[in-house]
C-alpha atoms as a PDB file:
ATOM      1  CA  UNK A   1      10.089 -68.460   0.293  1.00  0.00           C
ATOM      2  CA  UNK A   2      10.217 -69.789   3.830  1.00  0.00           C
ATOM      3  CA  UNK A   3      12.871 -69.385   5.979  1.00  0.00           C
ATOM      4  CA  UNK A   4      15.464 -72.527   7.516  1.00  0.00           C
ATOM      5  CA  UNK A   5      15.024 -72.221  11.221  1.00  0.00           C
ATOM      6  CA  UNK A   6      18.376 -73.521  13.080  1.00  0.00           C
ATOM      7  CA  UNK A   7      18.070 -76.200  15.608  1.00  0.00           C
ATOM      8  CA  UNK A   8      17.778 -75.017  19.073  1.00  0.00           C
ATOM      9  CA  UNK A   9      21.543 -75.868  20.970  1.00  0.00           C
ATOM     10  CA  UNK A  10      19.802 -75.762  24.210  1.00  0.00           C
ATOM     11  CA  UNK A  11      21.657 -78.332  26.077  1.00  0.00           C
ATOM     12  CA  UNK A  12      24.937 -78.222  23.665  1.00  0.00           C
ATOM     13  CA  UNK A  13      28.212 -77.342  26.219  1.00  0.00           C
ATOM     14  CA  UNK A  14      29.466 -73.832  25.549  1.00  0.00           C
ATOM     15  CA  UNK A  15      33.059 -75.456  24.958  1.00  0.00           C
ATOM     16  CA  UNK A  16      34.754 -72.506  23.174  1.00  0.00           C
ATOM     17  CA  UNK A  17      33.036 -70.267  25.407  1.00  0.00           C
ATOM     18  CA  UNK A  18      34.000 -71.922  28.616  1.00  0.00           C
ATOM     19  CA  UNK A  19      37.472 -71.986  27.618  1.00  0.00           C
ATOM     20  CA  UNK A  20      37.764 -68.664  26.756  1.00  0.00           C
ATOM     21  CA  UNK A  21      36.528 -67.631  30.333  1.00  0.00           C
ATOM     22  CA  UNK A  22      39.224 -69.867  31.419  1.00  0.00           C
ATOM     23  CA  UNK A  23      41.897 -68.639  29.928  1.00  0.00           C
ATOM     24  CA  UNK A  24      41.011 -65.013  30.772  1.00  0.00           C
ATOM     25  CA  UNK A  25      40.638 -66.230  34.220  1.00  0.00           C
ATOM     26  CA  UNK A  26      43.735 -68.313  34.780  1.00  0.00           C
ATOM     27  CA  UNK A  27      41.754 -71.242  35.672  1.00  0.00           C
ATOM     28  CA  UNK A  28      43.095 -74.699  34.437  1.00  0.00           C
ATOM     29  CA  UNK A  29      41.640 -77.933  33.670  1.00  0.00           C
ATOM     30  CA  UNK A  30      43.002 -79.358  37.193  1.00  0.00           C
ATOM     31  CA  UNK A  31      41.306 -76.499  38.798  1.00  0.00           C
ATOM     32  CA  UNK A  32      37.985 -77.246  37.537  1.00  0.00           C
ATOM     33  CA  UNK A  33      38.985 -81.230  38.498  1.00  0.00           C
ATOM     34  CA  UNK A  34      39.830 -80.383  41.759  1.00  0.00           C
ATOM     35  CA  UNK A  35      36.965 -78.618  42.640  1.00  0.00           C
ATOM     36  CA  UNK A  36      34.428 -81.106  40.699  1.00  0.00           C
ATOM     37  CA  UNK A  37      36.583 -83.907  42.127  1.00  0.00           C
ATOM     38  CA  UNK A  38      37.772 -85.671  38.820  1.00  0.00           C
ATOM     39  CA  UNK A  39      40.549 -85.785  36.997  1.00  0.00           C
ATOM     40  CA  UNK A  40      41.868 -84.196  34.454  1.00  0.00           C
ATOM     41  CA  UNK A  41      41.337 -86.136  31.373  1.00  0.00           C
ATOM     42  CA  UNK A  42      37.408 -86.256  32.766  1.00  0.00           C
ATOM     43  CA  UNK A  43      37.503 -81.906  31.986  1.00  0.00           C
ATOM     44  CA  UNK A  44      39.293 -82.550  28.950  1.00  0.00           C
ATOM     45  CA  UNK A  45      36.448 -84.707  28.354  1.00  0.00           C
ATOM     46  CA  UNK A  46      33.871 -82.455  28.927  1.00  0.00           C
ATOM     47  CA  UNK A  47      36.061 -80.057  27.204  1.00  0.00           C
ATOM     48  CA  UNK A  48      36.066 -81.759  23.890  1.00  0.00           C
ATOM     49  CA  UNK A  49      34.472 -79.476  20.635  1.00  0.00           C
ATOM     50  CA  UNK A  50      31.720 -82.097  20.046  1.00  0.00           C
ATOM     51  CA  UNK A  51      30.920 -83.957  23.628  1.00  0.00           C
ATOM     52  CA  UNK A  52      28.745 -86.561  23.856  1.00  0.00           C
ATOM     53  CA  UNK A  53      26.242 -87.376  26.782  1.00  0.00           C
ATOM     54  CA  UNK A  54      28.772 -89.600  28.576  1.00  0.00           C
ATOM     55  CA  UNK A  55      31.603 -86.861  28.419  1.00  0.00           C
ATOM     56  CA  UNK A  56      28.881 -84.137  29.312  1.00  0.00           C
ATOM     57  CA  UNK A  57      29.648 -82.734  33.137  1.00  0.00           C
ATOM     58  CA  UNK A  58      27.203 -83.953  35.740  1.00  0.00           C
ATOM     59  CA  UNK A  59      26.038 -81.586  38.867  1.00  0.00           C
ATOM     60  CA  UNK A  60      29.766 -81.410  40.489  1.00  0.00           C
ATOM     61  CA  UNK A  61      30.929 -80.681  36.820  1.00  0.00           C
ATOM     62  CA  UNK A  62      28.155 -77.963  36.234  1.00  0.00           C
ATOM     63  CA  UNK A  63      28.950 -76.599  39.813  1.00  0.00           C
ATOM     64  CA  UNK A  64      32.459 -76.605  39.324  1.00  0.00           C
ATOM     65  CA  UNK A  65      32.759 -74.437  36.256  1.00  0.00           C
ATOM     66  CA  UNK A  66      29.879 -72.434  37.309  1.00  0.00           C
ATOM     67  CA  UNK A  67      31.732 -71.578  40.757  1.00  0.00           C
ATOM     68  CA  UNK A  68      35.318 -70.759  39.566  1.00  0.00           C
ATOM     69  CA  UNK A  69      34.408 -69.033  36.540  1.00  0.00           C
ATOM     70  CA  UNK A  70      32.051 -66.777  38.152  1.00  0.00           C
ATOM     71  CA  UNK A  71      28.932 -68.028  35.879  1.00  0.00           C
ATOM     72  CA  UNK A  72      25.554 -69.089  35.928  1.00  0.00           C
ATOM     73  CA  UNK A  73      25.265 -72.744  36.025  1.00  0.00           C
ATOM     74  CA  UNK A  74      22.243 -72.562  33.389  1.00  0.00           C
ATOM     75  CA  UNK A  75      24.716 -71.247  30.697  1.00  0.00           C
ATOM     76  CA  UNK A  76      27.774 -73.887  31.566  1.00  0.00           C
ATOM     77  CA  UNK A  77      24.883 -76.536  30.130  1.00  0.00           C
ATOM     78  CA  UNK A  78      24.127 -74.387  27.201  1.00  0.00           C
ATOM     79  CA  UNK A  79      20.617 -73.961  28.289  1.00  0.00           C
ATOM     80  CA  UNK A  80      21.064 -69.986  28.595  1.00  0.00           C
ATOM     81  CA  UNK A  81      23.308 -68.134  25.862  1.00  0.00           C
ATOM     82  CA  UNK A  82      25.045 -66.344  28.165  1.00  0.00           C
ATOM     83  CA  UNK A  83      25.697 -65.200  31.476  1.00  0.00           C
ATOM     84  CA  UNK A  84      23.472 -62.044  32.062  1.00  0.00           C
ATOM     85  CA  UNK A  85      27.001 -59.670  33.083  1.00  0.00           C
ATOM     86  CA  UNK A  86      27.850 -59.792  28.945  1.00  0.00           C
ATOM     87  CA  UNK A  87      31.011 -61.106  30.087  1.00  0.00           C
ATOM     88  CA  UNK A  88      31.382 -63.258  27.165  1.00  0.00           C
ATOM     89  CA  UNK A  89      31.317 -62.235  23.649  1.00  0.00           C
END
């Protein structure tokens, strides 16, 4: 019997992840905008449980989370599983 192997997510946006780091935080949507310089409905966007390529952050985006939550930018683009610390579960 062989075994199902699950599709690799590399690249898939850590959404619940990176809002749970936000709410522990305190950091908002219009703190990640104002640092990525967007607005608001661009990190709800980007927010969204199933994003698509156009509503996936760019580098500011990336950067942005990356900086204010205190994580590496690898795992804000889902290429890492999580930041090294073990800060998320």
């Amino acid at each position: 019997m062989s075994k199902t192997r699950k599709p690799k997510r590399e690249g898939v946006l850590p959404v619940a992840r990176l809002r749970y780091l936000m709410d522990e935080q305190g950091v908002s949507q219009s703190d990640i905008a104002r640092r990525a310089g967007v607005g608001r409905s661009t990190v709800s966007a980007w927010l969204h449980p199933e994003p698509t390529e156009r509503t996936k952050p760019g580098p500011d985006g990336v950067a942005a989370f990356a900086v204010l939550l205190g994580i590496p930018a690898g795992f804000v683009v889902g290429a890492i599983p999580e930041p090294a610390s073990g800060v998320v579960n």
